[in-house]
C-alpha atoms as a PDB file:
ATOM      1  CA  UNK A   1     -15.046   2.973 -10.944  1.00  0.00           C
ATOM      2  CA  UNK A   2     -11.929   4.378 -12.732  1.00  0.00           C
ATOM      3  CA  UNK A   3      -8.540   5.262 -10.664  1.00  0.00           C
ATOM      4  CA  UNK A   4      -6.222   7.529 -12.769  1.00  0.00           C
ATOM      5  CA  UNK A   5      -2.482   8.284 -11.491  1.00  0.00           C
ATOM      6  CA  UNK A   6       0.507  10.253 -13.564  1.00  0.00           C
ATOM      7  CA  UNK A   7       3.931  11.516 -13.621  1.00  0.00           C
ATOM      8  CA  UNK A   8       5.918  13.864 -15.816  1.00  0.00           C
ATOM      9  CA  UNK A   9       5.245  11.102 -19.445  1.00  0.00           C
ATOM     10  CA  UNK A  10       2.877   9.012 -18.734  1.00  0.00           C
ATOM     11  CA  UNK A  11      -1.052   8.670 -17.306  1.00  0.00           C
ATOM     12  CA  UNK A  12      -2.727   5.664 -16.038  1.00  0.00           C
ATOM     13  CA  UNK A  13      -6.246   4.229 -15.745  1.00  0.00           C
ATOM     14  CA  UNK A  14      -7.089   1.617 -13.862  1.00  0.00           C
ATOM     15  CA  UNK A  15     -10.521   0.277 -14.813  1.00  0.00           C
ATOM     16  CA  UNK A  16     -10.586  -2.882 -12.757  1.00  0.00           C
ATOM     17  CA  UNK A  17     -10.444  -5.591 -15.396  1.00  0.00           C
ATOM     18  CA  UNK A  18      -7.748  -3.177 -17.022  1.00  0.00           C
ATOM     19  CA  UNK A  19      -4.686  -1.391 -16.604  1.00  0.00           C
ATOM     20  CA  UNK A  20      -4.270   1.823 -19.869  1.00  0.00           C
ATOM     21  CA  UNK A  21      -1.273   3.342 -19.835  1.00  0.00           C
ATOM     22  CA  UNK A  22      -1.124   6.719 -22.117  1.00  0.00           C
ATOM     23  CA  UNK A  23       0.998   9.521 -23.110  1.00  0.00           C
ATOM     24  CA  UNK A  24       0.900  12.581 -21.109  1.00  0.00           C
ATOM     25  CA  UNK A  25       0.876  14.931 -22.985  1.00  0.00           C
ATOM     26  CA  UNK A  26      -0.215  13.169 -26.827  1.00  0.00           C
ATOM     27  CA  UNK A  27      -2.504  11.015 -24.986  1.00  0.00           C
ATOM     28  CA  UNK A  28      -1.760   8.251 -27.358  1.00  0.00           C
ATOM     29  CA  UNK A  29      -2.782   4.877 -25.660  1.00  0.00           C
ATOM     30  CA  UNK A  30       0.555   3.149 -24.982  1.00  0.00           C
ATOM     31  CA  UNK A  31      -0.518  -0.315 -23.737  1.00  0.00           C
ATOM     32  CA  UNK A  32      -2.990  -2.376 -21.991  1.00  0.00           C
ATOM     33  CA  UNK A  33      -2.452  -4.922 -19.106  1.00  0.00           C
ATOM     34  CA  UNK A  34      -5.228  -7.438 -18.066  1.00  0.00           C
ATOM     35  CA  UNK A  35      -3.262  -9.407 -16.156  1.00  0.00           C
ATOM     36  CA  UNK A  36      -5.184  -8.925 -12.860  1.00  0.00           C
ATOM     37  CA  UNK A  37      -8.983  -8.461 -11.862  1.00  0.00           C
ATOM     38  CA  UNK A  38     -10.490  -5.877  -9.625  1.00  0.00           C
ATOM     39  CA  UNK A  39      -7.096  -3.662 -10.134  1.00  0.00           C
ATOM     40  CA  UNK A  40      -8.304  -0.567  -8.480  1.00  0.00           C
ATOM     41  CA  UNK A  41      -4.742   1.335  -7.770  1.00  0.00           C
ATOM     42  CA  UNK A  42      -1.518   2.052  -9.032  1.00  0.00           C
ATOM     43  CA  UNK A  43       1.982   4.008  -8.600  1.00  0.00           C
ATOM     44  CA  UNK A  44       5.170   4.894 -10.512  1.00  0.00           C
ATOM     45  CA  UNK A  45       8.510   4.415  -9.103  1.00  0.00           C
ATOM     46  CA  UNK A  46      10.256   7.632  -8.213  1.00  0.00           C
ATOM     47  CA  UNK A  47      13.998   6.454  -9.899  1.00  0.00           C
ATOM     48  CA  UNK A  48      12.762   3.819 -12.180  1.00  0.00           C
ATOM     49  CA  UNK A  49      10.537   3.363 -15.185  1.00  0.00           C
ATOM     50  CA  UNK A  50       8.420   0.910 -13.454  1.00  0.00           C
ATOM     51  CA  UNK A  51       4.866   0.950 -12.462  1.00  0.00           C
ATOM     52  CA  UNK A  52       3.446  -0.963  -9.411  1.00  0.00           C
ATOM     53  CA  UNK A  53      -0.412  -1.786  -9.939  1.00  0.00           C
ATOM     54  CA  UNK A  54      -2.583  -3.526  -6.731  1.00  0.00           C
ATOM     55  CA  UNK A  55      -5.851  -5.688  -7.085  1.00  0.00           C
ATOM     56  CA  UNK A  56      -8.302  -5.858  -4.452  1.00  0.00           C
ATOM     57  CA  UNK A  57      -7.698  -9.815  -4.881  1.00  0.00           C
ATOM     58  CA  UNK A  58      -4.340 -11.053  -3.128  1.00  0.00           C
ATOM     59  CA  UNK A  59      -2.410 -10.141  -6.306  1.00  0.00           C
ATOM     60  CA  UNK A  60       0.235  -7.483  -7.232  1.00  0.00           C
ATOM     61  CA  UNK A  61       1.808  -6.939 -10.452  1.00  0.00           C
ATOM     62  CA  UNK A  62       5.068  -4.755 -11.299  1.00  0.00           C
ATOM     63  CA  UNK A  63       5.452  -3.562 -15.146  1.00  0.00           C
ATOM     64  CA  UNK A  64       8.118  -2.145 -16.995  1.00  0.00           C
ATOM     65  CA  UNK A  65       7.405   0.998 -18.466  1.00  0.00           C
ATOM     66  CA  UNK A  66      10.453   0.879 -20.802  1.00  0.00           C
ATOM     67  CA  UNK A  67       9.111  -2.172 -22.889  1.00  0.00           C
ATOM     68  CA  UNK A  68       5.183  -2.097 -22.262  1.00  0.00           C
ATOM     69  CA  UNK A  69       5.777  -5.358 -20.102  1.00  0.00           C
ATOM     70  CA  UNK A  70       4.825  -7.557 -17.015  1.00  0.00           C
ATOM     71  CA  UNK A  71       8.066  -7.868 -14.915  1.00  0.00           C
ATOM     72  CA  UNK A  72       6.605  -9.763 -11.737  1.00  0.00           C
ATOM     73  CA  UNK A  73       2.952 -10.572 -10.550  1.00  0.00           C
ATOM     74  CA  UNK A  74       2.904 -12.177  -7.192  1.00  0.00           C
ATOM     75  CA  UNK A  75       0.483 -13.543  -5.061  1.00  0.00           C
ATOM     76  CA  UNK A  76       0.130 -12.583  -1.612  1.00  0.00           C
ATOM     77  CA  UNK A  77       0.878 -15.112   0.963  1.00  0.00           C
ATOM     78  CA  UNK A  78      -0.264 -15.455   4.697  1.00  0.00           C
ATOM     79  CA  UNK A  79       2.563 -14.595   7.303  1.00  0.00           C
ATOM     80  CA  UNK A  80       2.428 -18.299   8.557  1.00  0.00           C
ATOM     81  CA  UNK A  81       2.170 -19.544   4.850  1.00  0.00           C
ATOM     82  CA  UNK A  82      -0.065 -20.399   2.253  1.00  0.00           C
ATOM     83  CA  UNK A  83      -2.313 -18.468   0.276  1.00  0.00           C
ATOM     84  CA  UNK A  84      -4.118 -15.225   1.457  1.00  0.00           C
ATOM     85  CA  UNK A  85      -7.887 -15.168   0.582  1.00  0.00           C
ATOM     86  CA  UNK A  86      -8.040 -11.712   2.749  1.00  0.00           C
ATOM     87  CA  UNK A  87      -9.675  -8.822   0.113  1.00  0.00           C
ATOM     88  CA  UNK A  88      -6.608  -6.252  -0.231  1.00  0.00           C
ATOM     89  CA  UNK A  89      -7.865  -2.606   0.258  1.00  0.00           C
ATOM     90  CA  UNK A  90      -4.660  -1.165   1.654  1.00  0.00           C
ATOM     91  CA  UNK A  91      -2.128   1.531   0.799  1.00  0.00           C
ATOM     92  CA  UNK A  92       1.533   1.092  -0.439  1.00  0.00           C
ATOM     93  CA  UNK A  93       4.201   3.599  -1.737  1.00  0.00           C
ATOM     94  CA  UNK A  94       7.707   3.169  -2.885  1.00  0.00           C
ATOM     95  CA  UNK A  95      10.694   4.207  -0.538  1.00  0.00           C
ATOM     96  CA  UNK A  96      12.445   7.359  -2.003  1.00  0.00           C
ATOM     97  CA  UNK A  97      14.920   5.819  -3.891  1.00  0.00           C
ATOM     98  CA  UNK A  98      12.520   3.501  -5.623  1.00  0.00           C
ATOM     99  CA  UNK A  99      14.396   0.547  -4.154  1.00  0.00           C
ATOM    100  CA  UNK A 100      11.360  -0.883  -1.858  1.00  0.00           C
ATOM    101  CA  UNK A 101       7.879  -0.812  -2.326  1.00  0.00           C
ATOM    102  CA  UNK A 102       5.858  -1.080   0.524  1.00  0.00           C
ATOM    103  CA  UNK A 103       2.448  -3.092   0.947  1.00  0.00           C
ATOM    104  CA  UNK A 104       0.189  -2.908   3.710  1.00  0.00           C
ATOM    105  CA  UNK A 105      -1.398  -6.208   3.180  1.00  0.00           C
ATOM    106  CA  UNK A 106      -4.455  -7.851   5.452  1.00  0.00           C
ATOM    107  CA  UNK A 107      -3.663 -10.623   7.431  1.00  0.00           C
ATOM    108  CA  UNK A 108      -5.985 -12.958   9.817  1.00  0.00           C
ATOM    109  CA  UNK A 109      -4.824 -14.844  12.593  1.00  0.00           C
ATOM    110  CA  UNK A 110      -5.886 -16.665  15.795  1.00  0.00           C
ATOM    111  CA  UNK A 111      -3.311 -15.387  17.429  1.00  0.00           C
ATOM    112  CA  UNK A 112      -3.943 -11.878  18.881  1.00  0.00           C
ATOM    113  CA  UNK A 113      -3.879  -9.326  21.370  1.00  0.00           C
ATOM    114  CA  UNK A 114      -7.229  -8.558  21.549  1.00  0.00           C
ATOM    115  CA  UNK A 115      -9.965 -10.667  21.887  1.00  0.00           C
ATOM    116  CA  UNK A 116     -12.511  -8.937  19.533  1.00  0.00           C
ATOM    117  CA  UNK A 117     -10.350  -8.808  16.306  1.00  0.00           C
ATOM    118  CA  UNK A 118      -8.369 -11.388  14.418  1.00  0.00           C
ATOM    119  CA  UNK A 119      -7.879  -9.271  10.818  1.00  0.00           C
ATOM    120  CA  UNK A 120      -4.337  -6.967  11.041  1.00  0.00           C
ATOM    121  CA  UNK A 121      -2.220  -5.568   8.667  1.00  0.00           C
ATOM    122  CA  UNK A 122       1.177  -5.972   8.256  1.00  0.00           C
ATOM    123  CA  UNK A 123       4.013  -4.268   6.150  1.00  0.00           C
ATOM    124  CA  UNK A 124       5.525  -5.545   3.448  1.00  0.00           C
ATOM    125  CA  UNK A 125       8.484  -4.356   1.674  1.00  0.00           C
ATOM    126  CA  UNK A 126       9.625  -5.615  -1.724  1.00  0.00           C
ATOM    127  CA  UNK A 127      12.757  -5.683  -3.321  1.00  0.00           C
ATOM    128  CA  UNK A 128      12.035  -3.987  -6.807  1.00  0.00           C
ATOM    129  CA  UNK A 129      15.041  -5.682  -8.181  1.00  0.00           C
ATOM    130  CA  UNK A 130      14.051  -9.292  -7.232  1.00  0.00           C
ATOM    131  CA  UNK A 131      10.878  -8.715  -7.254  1.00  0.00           C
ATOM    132  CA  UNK A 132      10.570 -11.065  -3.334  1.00  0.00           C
ATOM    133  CA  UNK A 133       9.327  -9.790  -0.228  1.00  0.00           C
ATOM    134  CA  UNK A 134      12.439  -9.285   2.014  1.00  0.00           C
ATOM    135  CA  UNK A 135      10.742  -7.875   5.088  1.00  0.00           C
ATOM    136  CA  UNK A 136       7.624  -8.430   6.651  1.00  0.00           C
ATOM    137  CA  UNK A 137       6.696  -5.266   9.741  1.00  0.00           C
ATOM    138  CA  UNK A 138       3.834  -4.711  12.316  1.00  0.00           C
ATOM    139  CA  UNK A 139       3.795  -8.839  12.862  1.00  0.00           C
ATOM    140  CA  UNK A 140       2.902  -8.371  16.595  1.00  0.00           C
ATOM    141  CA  UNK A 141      -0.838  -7.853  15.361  1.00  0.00           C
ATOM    142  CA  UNK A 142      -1.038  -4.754  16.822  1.00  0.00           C
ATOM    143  CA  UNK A 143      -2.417  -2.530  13.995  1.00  0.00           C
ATOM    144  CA  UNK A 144      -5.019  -1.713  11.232  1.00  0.00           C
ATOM    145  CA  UNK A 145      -3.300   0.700   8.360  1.00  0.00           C
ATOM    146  CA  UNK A 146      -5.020   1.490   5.250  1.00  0.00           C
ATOM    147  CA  UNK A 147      -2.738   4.533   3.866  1.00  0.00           C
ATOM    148  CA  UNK A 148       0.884   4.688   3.884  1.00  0.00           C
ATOM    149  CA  UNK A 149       2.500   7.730   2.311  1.00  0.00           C
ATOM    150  CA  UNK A 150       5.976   9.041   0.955  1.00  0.00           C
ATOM    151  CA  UNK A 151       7.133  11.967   3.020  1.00  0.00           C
ATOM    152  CA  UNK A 152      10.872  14.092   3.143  1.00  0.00           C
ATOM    153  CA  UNK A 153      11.429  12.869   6.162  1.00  0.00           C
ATOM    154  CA  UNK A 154       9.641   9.189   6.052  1.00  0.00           C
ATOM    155  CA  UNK A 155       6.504   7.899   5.849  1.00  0.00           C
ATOM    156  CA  UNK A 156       3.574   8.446   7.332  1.00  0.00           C
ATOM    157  CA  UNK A 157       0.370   5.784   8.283  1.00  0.00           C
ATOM    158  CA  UNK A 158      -3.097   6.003   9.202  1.00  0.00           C
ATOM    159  CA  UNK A 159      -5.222   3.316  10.922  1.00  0.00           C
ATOM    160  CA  UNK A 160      -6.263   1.685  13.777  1.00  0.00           C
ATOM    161  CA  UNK A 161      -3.738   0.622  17.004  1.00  0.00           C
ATOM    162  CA  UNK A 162      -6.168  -1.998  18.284  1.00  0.00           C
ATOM    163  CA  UNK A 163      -6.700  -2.255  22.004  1.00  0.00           C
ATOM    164  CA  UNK A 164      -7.137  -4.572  24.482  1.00  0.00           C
ATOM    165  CA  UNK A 165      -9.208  -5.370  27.641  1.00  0.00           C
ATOM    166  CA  UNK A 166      -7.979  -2.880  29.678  1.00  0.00           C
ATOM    167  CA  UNK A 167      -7.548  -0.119  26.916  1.00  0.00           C
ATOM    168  CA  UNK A 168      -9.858   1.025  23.815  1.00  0.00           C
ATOM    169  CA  UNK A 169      -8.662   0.845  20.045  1.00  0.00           C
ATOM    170  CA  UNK A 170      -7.931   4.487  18.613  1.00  0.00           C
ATOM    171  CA  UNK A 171      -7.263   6.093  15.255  1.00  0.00           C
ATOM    172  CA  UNK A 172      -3.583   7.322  14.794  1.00  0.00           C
ATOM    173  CA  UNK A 173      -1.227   8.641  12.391  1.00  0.00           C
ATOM    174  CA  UNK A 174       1.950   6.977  12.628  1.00  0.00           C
ATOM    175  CA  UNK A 175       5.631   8.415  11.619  1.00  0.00           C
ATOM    176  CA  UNK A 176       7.660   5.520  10.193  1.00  0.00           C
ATOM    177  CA  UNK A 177      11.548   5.624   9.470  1.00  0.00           C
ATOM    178  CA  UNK A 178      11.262   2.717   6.651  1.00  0.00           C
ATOM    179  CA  UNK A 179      12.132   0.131   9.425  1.00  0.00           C
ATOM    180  CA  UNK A 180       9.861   0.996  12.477  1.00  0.00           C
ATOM    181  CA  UNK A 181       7.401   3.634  13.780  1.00  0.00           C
ATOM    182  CA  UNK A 182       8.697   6.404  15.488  1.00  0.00           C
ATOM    183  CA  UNK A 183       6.373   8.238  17.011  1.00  0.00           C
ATOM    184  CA  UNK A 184       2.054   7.978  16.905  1.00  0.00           C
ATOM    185  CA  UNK A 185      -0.534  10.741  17.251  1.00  0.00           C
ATOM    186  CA  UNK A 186      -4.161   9.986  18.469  1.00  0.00           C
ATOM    187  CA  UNK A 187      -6.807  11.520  15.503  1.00  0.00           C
ATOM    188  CA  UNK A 188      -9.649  12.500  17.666  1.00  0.00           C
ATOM    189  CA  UNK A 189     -12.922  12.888  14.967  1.00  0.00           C
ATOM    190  CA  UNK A 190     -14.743  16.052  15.449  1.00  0.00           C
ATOM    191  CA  UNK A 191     -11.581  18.009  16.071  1.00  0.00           C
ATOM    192  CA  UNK A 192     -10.095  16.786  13.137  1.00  0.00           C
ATOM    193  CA  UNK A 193     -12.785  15.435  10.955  1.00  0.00           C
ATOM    194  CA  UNK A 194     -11.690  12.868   8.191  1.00  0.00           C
ATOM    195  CA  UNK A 195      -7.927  12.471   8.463  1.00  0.00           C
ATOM    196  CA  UNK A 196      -7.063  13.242   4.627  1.00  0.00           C
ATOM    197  CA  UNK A 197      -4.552  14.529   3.456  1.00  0.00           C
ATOM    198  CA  UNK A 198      -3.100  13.136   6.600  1.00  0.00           C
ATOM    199  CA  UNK A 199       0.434  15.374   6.886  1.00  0.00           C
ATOM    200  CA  UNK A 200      -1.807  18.186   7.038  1.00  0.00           C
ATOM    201  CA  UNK A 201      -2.611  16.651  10.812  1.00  0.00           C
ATOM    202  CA  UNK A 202       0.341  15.152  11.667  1.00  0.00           C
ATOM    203  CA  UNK A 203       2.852  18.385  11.054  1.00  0.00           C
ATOM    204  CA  UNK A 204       0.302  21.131  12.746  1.00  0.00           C
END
């Protein structure tokens, strides 16, 4: 399985074991990282010459585009501490001015609001200057998210609000200023099949 992502100078593959970064448009091979296994995913900073790259493992690594270089790799961390041995499947984007990057990382925890699931996501923004996680969102263990995306107005999520014993989990898309969600819309399948690309929902 290969993921490929690029911008305006550069293109990367993500091979799992490791990270190529090329060229655009030469498509000279610029570097290789191997600094993480099972590295699936990737993104560039919008303002900065940095590249964010996400393993399936707890692990997250920031590189410097400018040198070829590892800046940061960090290991992801349980909200009540210690080390997270969840597998990491979800999204993450940088905030519009490339100052943040978000993570939507899995969490599991006895303490819950429903009775049937104990695995949650939660939010995690990064400093991309200091490289530590300054802000930690959905704590209340209220929500699955797998995708979070960069829109002109926010950012947008998809997952599961999980319910209760008096009301049923269902699939939303969530609006999300950059510090709390805003507003949620129900994604009932069969009307609206697959939810991808997910503005194309939310904004009809």
């Amino acid at each position: 399985m290969k993921f490929t992502v690029y911008n305006d100078r550069f293109t990367v593959v993500c091979t799992g074991q490791t990270v190529k970064v090329f060229h655009k448009n030469t498509k000279d091979e610029l570097a290789r990282f191997r600094d993480m296994k099972y590295a699936y995913r990737a993104a560039f900073n919008p303002t900065m010459n940095m590249l964010f790259v996400k393993s399936t493992e707890p692990w997250i690594a920031f590189y410097c585009l400018d040198t070829m270089t590892l800046i940061r790799k960090i290991r992801i961390t349980w909200f009540f501490g210690g080390l997270n041995d969840q597998p990491q499947d979800g999204g993450f984007c940088f905030s519009h001015d490339g100052r943040y990057l978000f993570n939507l990382e899995g969490n599991r925890t006895e303490f819950t609001v429903s009775p049937m699931c104990k695995f949650f996501t939660h939010l995690v923004k990064y400093d991309c200057q200091t490289f530590e996680g300054t802000e930690r969102l959905f704590t209340e263990n209220k929500y699955i998210f797998n995708v979070i995306e960069r829109h002109e107005d926010g950012y947008l999520l998809s997952g599961q609000e999980i319910g209760n014993l008096f009301e049923p989990s269902k699939t939303i898309i969530a609006k999300f200023d950059g510090e709390k969600i805003t507003y949620t819309k129900e994604v009932i399948y069969g009307t609206h099949d697959y939810p991808d690309p997910y503005a194309e929902i939310y904004y009809q």
